[in-house]
C-alpha atoms as a PDB file:
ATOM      1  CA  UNK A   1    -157.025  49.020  35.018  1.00  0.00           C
ATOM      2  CA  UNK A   2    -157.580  45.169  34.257  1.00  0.00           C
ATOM      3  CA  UNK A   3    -155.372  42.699  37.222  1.00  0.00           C
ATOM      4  CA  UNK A   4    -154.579  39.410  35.552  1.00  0.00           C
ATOM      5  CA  UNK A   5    -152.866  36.548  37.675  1.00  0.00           C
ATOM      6  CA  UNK A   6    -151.036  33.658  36.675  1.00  0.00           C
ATOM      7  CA  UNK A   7    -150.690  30.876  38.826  1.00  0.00           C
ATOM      8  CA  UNK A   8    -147.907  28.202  38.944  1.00  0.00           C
ATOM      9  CA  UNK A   9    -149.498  25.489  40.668  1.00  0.00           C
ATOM     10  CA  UNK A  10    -147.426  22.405  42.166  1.00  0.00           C
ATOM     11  CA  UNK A  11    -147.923  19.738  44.593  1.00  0.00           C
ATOM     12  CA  UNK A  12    -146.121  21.880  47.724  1.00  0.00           C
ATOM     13  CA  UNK A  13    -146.633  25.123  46.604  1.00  0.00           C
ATOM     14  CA  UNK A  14    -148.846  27.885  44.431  1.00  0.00           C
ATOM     15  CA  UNK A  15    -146.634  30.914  43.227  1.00  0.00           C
ATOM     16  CA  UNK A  16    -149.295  33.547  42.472  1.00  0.00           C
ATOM     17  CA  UNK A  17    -148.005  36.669  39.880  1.00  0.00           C
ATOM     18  CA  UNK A  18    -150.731  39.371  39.800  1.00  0.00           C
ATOM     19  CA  UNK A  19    -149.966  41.845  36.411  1.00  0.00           C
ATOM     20  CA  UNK A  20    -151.504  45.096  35.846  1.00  0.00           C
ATOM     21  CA  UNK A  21    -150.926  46.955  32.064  1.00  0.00           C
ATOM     22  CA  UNK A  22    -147.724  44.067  31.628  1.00  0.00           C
ATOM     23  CA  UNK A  23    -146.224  44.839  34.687  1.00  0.00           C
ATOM     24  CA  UNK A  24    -146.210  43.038  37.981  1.00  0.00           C
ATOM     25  CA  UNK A  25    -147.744  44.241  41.044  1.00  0.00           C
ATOM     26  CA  UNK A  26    -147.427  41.495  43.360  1.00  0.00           C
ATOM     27  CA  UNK A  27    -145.828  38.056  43.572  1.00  0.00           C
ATOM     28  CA  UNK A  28    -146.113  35.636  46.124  1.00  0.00           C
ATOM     29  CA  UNK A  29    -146.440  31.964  47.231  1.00  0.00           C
ATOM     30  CA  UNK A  30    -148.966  30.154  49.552  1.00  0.00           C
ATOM     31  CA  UNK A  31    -150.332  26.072  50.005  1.00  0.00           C
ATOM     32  CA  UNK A  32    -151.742  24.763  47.196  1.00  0.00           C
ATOM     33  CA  UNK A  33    -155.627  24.606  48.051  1.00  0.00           C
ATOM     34  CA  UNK A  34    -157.895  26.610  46.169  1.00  0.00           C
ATOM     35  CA  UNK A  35    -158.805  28.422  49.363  1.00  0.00           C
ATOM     36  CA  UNK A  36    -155.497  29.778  50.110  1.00  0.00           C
ATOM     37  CA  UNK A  37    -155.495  31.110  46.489  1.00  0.00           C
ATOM     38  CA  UNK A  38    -159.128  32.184  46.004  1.00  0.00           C
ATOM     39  CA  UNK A  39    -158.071  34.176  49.739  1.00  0.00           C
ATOM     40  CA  UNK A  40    -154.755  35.897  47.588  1.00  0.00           C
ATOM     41  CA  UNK A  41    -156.441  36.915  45.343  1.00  0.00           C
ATOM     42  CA  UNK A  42    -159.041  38.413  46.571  1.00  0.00           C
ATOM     43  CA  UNK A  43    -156.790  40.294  49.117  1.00  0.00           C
ATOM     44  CA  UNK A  44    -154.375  41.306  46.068  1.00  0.00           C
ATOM     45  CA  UNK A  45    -156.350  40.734  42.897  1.00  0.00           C
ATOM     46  CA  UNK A  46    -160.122  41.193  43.988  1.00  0.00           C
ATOM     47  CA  UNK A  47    -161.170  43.023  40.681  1.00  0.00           C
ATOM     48  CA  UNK A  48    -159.035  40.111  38.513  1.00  0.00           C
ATOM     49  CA  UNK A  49    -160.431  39.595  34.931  1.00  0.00           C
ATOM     50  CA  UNK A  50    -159.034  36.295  34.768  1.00  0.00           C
ATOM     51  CA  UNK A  51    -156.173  33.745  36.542  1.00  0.00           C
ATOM     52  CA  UNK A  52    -154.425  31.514  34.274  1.00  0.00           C
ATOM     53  CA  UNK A  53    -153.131  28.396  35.594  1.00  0.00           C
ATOM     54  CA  UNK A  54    -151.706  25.291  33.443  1.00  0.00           C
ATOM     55  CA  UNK A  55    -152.747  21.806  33.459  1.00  0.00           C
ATOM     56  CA  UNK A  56    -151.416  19.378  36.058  1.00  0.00           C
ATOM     57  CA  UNK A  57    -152.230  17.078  38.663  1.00  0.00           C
ATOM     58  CA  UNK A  58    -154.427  19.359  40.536  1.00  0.00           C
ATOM     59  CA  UNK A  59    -155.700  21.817  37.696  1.00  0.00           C
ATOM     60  CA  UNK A  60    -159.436  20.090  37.694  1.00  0.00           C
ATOM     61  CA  UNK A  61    -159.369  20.991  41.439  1.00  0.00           C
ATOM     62  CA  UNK A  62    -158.269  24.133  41.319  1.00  0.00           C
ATOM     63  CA  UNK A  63    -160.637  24.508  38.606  1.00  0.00           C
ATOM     64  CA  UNK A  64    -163.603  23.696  40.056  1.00  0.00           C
ATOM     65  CA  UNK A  65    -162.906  25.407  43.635  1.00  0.00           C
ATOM     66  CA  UNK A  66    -162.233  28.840  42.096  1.00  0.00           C
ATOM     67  CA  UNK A  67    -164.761  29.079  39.780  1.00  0.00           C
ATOM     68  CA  UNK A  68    -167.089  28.305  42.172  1.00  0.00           C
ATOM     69  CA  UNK A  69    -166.123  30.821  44.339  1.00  0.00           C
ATOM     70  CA  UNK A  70    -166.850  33.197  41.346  1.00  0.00           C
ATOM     71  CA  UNK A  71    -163.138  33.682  40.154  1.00  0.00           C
ATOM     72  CA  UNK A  72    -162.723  33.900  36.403  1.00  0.00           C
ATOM     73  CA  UNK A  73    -159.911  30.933  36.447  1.00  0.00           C
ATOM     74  CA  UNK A  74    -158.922  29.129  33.027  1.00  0.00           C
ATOM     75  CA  UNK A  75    -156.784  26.366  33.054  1.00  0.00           C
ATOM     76  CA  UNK A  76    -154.727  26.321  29.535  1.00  0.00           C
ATOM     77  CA  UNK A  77    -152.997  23.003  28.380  1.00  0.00           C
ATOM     78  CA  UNK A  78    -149.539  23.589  27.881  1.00  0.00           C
ATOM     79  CA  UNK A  79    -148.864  22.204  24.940  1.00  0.00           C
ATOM     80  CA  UNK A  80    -151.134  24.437  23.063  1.00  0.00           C
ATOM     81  CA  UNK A  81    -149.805  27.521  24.705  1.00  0.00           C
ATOM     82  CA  UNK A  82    -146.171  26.422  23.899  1.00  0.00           C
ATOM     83  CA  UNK A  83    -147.318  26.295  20.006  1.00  0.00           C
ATOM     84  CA  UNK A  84    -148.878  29.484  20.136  1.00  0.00           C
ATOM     85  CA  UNK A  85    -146.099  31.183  21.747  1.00  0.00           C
ATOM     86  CA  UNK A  86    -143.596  29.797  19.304  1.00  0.00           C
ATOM     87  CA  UNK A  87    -146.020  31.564  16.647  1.00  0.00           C
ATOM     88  CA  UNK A  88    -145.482  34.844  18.415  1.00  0.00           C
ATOM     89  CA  UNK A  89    -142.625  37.285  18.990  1.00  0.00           C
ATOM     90  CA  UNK A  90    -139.909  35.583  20.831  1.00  0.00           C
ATOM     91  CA  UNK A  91    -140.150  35.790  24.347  1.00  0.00           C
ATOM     92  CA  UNK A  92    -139.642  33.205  26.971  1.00  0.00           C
ATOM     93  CA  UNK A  93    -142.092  32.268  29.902  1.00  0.00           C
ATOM     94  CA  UNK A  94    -139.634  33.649  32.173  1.00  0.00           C
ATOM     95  CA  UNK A  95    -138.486  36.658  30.910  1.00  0.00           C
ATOM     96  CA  UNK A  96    -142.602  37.564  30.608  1.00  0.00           C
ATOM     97  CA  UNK A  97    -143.814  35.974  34.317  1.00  0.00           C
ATOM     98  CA  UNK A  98    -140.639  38.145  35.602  1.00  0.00           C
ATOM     99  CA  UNK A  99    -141.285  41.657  33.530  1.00  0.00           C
END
């Protein structure tokens, strides 16, 4: 089965969700360095197809640190994911990151 993790990156802290077929498997919280995530999700993720993260003051970090530790991270702009959820069936960020 696919693991997908979203990240909610901040200046004092990463909140990592890892989701398997919708559901979560895992939820935690660790520094926010790219090492101390690439090291979570490897321990709880290590198969991941892809970690999401939005864009922010440390995104083109992040960015550059996981990919190249050969993690399949994409940062999305927020913006254009709020439009394209307000396209879709109604469903907030929460109620989704929280199953």
């Amino acid at each position: 089965m696919d693991l997908y993790v979203g990240l909610d990156v901040s200046l004092k802290e990463t909140s990592i969700s890892v989701r398997q077929n919708r559901k979560r498997i895992w939820r935690g919280k660790c520094l926010p360095d790219p090492q101390f995530v690439a090291e979570m999700i490897r321990k709880h993720a290590p198969h991941a197809v892809l970690a999401v993260f939005e864009t922010g003051p440390l995104a083109t970090w992040f960015h550059r640190k996981l990919t190249a530790d050969d993690l399949p991270a994409v940062c999305s702009d927020a913006r254009h994911a709020t439009g394209r959820s307000k396209a879709s069936a109604p469903c907030s960020f929460w109620e989704d990151r929280n199953g």
